[in-house]
Protein backbone atom coordinates (compact mmCIF):
# COMPACT_ATOMS: atom_id res chain seq x y z
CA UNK A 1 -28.66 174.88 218.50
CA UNK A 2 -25.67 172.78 218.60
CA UNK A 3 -25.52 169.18 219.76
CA UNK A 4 -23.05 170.59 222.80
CA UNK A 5 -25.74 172.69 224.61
CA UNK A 6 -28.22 169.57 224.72
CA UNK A 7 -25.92 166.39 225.63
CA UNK A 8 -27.86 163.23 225.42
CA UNK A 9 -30.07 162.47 228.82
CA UNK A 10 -27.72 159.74 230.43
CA UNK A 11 -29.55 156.39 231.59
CA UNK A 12 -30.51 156.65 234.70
CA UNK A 13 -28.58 154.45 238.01
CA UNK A 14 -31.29 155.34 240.22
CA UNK A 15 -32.67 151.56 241.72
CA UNK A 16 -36.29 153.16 241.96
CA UNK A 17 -36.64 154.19 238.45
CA UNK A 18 -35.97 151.56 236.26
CA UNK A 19 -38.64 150.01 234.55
CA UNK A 20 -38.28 146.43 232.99
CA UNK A 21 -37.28 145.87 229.36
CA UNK A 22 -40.37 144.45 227.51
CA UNK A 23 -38.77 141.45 225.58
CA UNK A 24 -39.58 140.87 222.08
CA UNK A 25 -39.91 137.19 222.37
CA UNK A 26 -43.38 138.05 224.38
CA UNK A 27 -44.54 139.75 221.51
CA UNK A 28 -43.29 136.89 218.92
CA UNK A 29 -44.79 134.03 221.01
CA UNK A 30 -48.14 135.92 221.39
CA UNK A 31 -48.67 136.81 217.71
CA UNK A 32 -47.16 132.73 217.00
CA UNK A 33 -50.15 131.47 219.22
CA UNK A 34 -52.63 133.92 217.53
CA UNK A 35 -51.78 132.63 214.13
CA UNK A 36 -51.77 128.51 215.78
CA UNK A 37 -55.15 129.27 217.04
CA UNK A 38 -56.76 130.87 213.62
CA UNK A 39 -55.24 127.86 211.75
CA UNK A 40 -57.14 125.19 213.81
CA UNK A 41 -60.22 126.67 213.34
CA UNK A 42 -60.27 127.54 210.08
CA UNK A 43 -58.94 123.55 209.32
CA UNK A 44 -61.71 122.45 211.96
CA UNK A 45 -63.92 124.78 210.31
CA UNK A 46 -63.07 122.93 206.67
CA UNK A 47 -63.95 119.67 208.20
CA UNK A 48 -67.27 120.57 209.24
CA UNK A 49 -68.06 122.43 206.01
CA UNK A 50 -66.82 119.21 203.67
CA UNK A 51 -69.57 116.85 202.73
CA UNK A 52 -69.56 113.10 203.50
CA UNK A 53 -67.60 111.17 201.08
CA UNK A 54 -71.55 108.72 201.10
CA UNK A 55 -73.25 112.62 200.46
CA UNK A 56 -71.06 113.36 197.29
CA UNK A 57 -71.75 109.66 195.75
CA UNK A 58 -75.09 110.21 196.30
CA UNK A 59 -75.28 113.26 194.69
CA UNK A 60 -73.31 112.09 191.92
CA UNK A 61 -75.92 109.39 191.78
CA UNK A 62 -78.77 111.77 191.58
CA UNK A 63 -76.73 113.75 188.33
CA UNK A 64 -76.16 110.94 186.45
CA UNK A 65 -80.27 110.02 186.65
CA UNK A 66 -82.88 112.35 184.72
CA UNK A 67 -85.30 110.67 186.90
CA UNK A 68 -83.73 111.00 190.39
CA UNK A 69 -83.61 114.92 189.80
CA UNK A 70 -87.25 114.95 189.29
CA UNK A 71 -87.82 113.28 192.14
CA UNK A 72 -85.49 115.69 193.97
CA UNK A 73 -87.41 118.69 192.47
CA UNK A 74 -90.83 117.17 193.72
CA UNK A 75 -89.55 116.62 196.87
CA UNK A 76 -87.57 120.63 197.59
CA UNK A 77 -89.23 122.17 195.37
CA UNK A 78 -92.79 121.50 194.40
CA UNK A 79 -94.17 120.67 197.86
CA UNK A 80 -94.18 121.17 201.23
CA UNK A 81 -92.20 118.03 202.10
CA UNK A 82 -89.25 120.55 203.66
CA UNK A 83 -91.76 121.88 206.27
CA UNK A 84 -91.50 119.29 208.24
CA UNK A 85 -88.26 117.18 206.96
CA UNK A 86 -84.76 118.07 206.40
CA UNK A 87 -81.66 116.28 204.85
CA UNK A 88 -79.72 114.95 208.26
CA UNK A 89 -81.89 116.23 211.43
CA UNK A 90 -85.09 114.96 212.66
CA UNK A 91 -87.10 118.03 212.88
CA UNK A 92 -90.96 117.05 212.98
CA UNK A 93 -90.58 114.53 210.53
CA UNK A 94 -87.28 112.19 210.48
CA UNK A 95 -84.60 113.39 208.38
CA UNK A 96 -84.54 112.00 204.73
CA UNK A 97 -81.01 110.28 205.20
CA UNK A 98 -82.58 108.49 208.01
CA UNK A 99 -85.92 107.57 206.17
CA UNK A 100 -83.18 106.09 203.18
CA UNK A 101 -81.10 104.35 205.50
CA UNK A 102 -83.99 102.67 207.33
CA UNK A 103 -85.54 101.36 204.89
CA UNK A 104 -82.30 100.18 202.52
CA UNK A 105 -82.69 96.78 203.05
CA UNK A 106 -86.37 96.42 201.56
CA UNK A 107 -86.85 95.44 198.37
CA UNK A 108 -90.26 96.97 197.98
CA UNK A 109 -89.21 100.21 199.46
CA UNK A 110 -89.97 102.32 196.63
CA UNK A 111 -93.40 101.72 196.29
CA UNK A 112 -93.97 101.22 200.12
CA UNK A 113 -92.45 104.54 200.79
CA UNK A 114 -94.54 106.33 197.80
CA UNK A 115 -97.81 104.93 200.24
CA UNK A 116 -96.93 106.75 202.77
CA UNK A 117 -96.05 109.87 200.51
CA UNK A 118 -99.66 109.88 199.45
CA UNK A 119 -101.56 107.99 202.31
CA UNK A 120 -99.88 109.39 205.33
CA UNK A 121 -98.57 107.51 208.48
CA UNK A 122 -98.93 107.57 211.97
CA UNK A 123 -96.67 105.56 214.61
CA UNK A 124 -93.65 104.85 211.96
CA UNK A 125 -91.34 107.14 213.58
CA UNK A 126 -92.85 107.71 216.84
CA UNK A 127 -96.43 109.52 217.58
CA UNK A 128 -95.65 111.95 214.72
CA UNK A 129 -98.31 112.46 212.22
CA UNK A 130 -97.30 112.06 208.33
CA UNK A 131 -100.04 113.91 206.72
CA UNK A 132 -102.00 112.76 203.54
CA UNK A 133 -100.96 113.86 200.56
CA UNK A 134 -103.25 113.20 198.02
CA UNK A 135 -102.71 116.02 195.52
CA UNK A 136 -99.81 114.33 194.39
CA UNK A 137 -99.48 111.39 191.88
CA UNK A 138 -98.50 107.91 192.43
CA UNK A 139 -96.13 108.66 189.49
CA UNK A 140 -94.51 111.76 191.12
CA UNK A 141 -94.75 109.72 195.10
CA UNK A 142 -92.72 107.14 193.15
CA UNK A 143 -90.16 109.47 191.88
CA UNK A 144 -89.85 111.41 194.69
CA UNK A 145 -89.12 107.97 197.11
CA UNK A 146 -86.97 106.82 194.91
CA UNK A 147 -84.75 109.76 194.78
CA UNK A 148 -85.03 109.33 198.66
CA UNK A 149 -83.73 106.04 198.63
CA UNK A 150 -80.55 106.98 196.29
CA UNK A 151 -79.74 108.59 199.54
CA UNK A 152 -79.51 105.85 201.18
CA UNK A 153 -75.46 104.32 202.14
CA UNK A 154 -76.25 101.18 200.26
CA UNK A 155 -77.17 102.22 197.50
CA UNK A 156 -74.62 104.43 196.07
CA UNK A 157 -71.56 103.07 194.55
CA UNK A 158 -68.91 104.73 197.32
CA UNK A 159 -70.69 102.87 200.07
CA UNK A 160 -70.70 99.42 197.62
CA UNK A 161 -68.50 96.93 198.67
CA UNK A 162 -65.19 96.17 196.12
């Protein structure tokens, strides 16, 4: 077949019939705000996800100190301290950030906080009980407060003042 016996169909002048052009610009502006949107959540997403500038001196802290790690072991590893606490949120028990930072200001915190480790509490942070724990040491309740209290704002170097 030649290109004679089928001419080209001829755009049609009928009023009725014609359909709109879709623009490309549409298509461009859609796919630009797609791409806006996934970039400000993955950015928000990186802020969430990034620790505390206080969090990363702490933990720097805790590296540089033999004994600080033991007391970090004690605490997440060999007991049941993470039933009822966590690292930011007050679950049953306060969270340990918020144990460090009220008690940053007491000298004797160390050893008052150990107590409580091994005697228990009631009333300190509200009508919650702290259980007794008296299967651990007053060596390991001493390690394992003061690794809570290198948590604490005040007493890692970032949070120092100049």
């Amino acid at each position: 077949m030649s290109d004679s016996q089928h001419p080209d169909p001829q755009p049609s002048t009928d009023p009725d019939n014609d359909t709109p052009r879709r623009s490309r610009w549409l298509g461009v502006l859609i796919v630009a705000f797609a791409l806006v949107v996934g970039l400000g959540m993955f950015n928000i997403g990186r802020l969430i996800i990034r620790p505390k500038p206080e969090v990363t001196a702490a933990d720097r802290l805790i590296e540089a100190s033999p004994q600080l790690q033991k007391g970090r072991d004690l605490v997440t590893r060999s007991s049941d301290c993470m039933r009822c606490h966590t690292m930011e949120l007050d679950v049953v028990g306060p969270g340990f950030r918020n144990i460090a930072k009220r008690y940053a200001g007491r000298d004797d915190a160390v050893p008052y906080l150990a107590g409580k480790i091994r005697e228990g509490s009631v009333g300190e942070w509200g009508r919650i009980v702290m259980p007794r724990h008296p299967q651990i040491t007053q060596e390991q309740a001493e390690l394992m407060a003061g690794w809570l209290m290198a948590l604490s704002p005040a007493k890692t170097p970032a949070a120092s003042p100049p």
